[in-house]
Protein backbone atom coordinates (compact mmCIF):
# COMPACT_ATOMS: atom_id res chain seq x y z
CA UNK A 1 -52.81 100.49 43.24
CA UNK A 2 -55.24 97.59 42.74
CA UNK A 3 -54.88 95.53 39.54
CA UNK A 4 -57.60 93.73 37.71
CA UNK A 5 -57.77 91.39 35.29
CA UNK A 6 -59.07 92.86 31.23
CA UNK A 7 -61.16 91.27 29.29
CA UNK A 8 -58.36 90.55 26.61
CA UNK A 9 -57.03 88.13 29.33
CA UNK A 10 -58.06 84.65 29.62
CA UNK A 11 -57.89 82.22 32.55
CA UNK A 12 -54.51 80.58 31.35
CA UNK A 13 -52.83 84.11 31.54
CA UNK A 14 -53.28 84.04 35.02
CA UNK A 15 -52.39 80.06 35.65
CA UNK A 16 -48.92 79.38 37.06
CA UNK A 17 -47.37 77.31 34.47
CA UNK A 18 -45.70 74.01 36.00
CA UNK A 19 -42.53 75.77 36.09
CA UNK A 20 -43.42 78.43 38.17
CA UNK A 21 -45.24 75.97 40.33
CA UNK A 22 -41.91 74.09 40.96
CA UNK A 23 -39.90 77.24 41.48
CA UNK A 24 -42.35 78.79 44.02
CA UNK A 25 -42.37 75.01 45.89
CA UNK A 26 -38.16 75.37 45.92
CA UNK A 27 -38.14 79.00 46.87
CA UNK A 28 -40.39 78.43 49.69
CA UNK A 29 -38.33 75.18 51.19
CA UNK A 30 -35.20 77.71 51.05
CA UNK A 31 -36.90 80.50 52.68
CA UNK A 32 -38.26 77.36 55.29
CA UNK A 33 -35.24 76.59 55.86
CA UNK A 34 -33.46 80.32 56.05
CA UNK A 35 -36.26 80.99 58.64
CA UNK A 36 -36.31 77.66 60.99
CA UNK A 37 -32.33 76.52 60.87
CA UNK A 38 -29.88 78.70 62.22
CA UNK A 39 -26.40 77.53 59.59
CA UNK A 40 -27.41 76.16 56.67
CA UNK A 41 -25.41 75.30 53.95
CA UNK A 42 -25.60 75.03 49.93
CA UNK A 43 -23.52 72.01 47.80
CA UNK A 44 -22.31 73.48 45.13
CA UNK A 45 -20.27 71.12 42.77
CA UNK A 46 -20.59 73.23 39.91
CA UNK A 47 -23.51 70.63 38.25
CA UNK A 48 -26.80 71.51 36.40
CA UNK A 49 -28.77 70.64 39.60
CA UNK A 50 -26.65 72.63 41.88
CA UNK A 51 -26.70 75.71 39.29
CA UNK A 52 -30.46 75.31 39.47
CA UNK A 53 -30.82 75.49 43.31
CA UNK A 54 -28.53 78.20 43.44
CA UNK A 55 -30.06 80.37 41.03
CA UNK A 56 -33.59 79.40 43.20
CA UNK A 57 -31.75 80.59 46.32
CA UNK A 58 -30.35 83.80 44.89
CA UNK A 59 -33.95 84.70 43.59
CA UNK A 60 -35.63 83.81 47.23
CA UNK A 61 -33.30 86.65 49.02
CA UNK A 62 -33.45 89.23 46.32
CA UNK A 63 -32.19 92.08 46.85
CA UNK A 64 -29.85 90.99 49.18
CA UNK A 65 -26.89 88.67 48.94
CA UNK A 66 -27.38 85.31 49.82
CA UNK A 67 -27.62 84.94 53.47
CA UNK A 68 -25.39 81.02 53.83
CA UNK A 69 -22.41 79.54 52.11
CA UNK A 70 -21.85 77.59 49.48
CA UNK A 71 -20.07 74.31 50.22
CA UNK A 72 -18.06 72.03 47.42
CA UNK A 73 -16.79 68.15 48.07
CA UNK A 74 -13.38 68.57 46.01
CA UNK A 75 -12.41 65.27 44.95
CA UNK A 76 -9.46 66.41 43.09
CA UNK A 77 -10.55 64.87 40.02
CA UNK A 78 -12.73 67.27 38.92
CA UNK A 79 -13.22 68.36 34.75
CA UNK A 80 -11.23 71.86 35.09
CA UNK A 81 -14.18 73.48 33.08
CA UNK A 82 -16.64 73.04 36.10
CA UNK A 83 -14.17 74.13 38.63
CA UNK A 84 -13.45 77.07 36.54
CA UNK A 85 -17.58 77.82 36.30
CA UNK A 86 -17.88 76.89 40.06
CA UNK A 87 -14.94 79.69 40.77
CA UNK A 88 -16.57 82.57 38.54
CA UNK A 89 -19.97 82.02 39.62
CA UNK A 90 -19.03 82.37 43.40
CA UNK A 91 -17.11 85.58 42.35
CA UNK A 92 -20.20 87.15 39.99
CA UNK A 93 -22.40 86.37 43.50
CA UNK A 94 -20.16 87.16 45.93
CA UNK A 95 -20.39 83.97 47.73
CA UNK A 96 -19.16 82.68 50.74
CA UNK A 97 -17.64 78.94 49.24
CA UNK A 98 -16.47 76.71 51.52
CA UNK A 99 -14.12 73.60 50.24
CA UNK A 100 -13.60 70.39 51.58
CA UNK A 101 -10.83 68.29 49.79
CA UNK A 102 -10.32 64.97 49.70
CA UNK A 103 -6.57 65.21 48.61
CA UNK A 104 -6.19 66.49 52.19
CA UNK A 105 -7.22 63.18 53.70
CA UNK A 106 -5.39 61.19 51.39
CA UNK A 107 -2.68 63.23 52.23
CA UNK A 108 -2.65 62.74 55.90
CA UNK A 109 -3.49 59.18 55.96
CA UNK A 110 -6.92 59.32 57.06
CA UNK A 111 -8.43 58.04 53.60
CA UNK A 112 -7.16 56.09 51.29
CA UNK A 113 -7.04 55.80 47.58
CA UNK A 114 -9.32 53.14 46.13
CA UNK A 115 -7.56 50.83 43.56
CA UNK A 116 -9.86 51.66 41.01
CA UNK A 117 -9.29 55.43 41.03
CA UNK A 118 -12.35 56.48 41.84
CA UNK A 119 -12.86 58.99 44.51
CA UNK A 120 -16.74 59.93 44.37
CA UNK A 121 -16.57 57.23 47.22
CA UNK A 122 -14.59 58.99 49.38
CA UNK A 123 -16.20 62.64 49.71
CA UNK A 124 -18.62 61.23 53.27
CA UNK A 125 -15.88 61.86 55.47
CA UNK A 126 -15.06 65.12 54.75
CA UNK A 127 -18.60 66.27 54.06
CA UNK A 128 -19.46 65.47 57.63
CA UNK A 129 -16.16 66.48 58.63
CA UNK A 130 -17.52 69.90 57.00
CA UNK A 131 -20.58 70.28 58.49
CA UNK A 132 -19.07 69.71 62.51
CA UNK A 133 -16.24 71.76 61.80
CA UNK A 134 -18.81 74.48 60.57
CA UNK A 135 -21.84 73.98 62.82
CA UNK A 136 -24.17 73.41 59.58
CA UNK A 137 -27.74 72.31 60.60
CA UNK A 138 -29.62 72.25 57.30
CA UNK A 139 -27.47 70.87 53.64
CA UNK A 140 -29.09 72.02 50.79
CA UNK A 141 -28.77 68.94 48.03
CA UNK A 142 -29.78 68.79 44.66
CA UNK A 143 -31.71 65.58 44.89
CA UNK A 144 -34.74 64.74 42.09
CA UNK A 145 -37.44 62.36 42.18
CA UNK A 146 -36.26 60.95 38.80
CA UNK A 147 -32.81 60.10 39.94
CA UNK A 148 -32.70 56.30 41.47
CA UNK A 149 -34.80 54.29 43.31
CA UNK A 150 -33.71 55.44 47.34
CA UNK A 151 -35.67 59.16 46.67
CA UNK A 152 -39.03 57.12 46.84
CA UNK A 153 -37.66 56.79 50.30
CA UNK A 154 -36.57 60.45 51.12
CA UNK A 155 -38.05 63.42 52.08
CA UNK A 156 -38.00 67.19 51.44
CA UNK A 157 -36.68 67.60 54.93
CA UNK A 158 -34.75 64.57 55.47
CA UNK A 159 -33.51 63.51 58.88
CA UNK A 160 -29.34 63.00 59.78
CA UNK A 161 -28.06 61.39 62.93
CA UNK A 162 -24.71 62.53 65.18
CA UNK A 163 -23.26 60.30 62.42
CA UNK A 164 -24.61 62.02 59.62
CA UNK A 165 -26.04 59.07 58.29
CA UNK A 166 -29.66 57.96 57.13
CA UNK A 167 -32.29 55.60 58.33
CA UNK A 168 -35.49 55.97 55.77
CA UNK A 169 -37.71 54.55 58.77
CA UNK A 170 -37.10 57.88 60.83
CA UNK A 171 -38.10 60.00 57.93
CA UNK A 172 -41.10 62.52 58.88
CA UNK A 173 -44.56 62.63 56.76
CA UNK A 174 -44.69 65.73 55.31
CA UNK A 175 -48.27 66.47 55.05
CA UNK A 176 -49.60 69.79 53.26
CA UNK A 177 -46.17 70.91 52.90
CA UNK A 178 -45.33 71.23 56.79
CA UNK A 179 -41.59 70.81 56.93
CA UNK A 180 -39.94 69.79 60.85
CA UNK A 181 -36.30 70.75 60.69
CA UNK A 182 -35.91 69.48 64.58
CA UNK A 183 -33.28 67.29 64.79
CA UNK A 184 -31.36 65.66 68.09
CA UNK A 185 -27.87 67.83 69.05
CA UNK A 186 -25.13 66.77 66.83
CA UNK A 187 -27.33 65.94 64.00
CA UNK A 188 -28.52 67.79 60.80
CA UNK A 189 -30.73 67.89 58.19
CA UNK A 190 -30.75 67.20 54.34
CA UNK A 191 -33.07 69.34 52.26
CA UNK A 192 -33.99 68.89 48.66
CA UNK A 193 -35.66 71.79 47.08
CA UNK A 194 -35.57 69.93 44.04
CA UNK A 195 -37.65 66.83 45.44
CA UNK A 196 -40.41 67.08 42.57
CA UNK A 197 -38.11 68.05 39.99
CA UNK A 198 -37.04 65.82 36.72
CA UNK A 199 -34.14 66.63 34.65
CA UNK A 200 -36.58 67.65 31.80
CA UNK A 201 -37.78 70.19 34.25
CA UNK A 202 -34.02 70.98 35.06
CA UNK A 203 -33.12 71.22 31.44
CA UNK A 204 -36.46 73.57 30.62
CA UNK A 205 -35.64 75.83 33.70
CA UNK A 206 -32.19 76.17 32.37
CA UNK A 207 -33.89 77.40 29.37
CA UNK A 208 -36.07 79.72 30.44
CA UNK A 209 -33.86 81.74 32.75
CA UNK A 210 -30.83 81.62 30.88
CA UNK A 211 -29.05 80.24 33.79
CA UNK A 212 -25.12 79.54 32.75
CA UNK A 213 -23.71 75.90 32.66
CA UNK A 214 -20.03 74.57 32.26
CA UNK A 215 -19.54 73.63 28.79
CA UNK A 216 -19.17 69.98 29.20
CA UNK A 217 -22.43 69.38 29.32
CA UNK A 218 -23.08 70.66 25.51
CA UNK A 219 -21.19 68.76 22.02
CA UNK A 220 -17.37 69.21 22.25
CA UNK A 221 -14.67 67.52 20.81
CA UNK A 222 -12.73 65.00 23.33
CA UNK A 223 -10.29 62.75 23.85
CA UNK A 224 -11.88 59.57 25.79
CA UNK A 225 -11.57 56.21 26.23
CA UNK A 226 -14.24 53.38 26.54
CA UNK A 227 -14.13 50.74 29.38
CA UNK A 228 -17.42 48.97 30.41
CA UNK A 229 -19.21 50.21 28.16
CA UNK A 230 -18.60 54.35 29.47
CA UNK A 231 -16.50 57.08 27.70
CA UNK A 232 -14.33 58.28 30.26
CA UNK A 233 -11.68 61.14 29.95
CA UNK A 234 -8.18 60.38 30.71
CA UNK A 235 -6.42 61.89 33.59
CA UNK A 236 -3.93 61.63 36.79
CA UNK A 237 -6.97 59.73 38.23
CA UNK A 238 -5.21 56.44 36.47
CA UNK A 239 -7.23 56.39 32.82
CA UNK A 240 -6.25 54.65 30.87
CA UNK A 241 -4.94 50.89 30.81
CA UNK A 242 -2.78 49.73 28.84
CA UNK A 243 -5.19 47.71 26.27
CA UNK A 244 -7.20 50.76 26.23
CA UNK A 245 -7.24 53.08 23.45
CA UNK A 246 -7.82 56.99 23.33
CA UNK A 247 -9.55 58.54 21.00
CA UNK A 248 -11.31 61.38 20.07
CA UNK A 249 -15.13 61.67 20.27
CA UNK A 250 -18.45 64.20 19.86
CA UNK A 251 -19.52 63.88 23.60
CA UNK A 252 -20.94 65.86 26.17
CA UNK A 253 -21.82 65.16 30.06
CA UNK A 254 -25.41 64.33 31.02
CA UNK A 255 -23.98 64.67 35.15
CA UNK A 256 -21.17 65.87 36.53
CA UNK A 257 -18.61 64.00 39.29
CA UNK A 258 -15.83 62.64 39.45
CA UNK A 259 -13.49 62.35 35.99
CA UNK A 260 -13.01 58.66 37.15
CA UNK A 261 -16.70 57.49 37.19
CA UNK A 262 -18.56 59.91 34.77
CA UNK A 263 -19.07 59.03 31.55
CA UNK A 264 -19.68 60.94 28.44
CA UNK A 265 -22.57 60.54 26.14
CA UNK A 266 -21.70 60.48 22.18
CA UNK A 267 -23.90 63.35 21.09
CA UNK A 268 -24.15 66.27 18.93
CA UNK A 269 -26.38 68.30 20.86
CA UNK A 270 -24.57 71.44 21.34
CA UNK A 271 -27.80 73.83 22.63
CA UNK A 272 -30.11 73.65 25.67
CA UNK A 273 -32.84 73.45 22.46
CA UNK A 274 -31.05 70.00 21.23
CA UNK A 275 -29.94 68.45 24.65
CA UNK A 276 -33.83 68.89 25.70
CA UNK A 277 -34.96 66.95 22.66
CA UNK A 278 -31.57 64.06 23.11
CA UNK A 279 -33.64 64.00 26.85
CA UNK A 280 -36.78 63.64 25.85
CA UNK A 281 -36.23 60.27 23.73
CA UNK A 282 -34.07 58.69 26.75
CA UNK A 283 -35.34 55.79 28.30
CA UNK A 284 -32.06 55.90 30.77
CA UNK A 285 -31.35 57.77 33.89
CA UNK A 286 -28.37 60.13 33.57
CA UNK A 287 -27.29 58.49 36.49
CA UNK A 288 -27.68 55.07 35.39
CA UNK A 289 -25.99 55.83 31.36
CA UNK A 290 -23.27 58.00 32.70
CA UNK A 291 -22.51 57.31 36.73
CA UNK A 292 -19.95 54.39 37.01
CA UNK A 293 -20.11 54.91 40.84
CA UNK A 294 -24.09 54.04 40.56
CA UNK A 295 -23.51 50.20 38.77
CA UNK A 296 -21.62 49.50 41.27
CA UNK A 297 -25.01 47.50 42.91
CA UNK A 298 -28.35 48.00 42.89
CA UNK A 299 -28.62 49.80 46.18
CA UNK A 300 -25.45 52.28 45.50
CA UNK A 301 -27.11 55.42 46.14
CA UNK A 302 -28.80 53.99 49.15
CA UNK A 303 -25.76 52.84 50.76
CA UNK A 304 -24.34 56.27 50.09
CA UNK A 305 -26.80 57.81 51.92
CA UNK A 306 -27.21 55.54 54.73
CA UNK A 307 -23.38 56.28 55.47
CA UNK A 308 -23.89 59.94 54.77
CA UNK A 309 -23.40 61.23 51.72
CA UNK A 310 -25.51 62.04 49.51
């Protein structure tokens, strides 16, 4: 049946809006990559971004169930309400989730705990440790081109050694959306569907597909504590010292990480309608108001990817 256009339509009925533009760019990449790399793999940490890029890889392989895994870093320090999302959405989906923990290297001596509590640090080595063991060749990350200064440096498809590490002078141009997944044995790649995506595009695609987030990241009641200037939540992690107080606060989560490094916003936006607008009049990256990890220099992410992480 052929379909054509009435005359009650005009020309911006038939215009992608910018939001289907994005989504048709991610759904593509996945697809390029689904088609090229023989084991890729999704993180899934139970965040906005990675709720986003799922929900874009579930719609590029409709009907069918999605055709990879779903991998998550556990620090062991995570907010119970995201681990609780990330176990009901891989249920609803029937996923395949694979879990690397970092407990189990602490455990066994082969990391150990930083003084500071923190272990967002600590989830390269068994991340790479993940992708050997399971012969991954393509990691699907939620990367955006708003985050922090390294993306100017990355790619869509972005090159890993035999180390799993980065060098941003080996990265590939990517002219007229041509994506290379070849990579030397041992090595992988890093793909970021979400390359040209801000968080106000998150946020507004969140919106308008109704995708489910943990409740952290709306207005709740919780007990926190400040130090340097963050509101962190107190836990087994080693919050808080002795000269610092609890007390309960209107926050939510603008990111999601580790309980010892992620700070909560004082806010009362408690719908995607109000957290859009809180966005909107920001001036400062999630990342840089509510990533403790991130402060720690200037080139924090960077370093984190040139040993393999992120």
């Amino acid at each position: 049946m052929a379909f054509t256009s009435t005359a009650s339509e005009t020309s911006s009925d038939l215009r992608m809006s910018y939001l289907d533009v994005l989504e048709a760019e991610a759904v593509h990449i996945i697809r390029e990559v689904a088609g090229t790399l023989e084991r890729p793999v999704l993180l899934f940490s139970g965040g906005k971004d990675s709720a986003v890029m799922l929900h874009l890889a579930l719609k590029a392989f409709l009907p069918g169930q999605l055709p990879f895994p779903v991998l998550h870093v556990d620090t062991g320090h995570n907010f119970p309400e995201v681990i609780e999302y990330r176990d009901k959405v891989v249920a609803e989906h029937q996923l395949t989730l694979r879990v690397a923990h970092v407990q189990d290297y602490i455990d066994d001596g082969r990391l150990t705990e930083r003084p500071d509590g923190s272990r967002n640090p600590l989830q390269t080595v068994p991340l790479l440790d993940a992708i050997t063991r399971h012969r991954f060749d393509a990691v699907f990350g939620g990367g955006r081109r708003d985050e922090e200064k390294a993306r100017a440096k990355e790619r869509v498809f972005s090159l890993r050694d035999e180390f799993g590490q980065w060098d941003p002078r080996q990265q590939r141009p990517e002219l007229w959306n041509l994506y290379n997944g070849r990579h030397d044995p041992g090595g992988h790649v890093r793909v970021f569907p979400l390359s040209n995506w801000t968080e106000l595009d998150v946020w507004h695609y969140i919106a308008r597909e109704e995708i489910p987030l943990p409740d952290i990241y709306f207005a709740h009641q919780r007990e926190v504590f400040l130090r340097n200037g963050m509101w962190l939540a107190p836990g087994e992690w080693g919050g808080p010292r002795r000269d610092e107080q609890v007390q309960e606060r209107t926050v939510r989560y603008r990111t999601v990480g580790d309980m010892s490094c992620t700070g909560a916003l004082e806010s009362g936006a408690a719908t995607i309608d109000e957290v859009i607008a809180e966005i909107s009049l920001s001036r400062i990256t999630e990342r840089g108001s509510s990533r403790a990890d991130d402060r720690m220099s200037d080139t924090a992410m960077e370093d984190r990817k040139r040993e393999g992480y992120f």
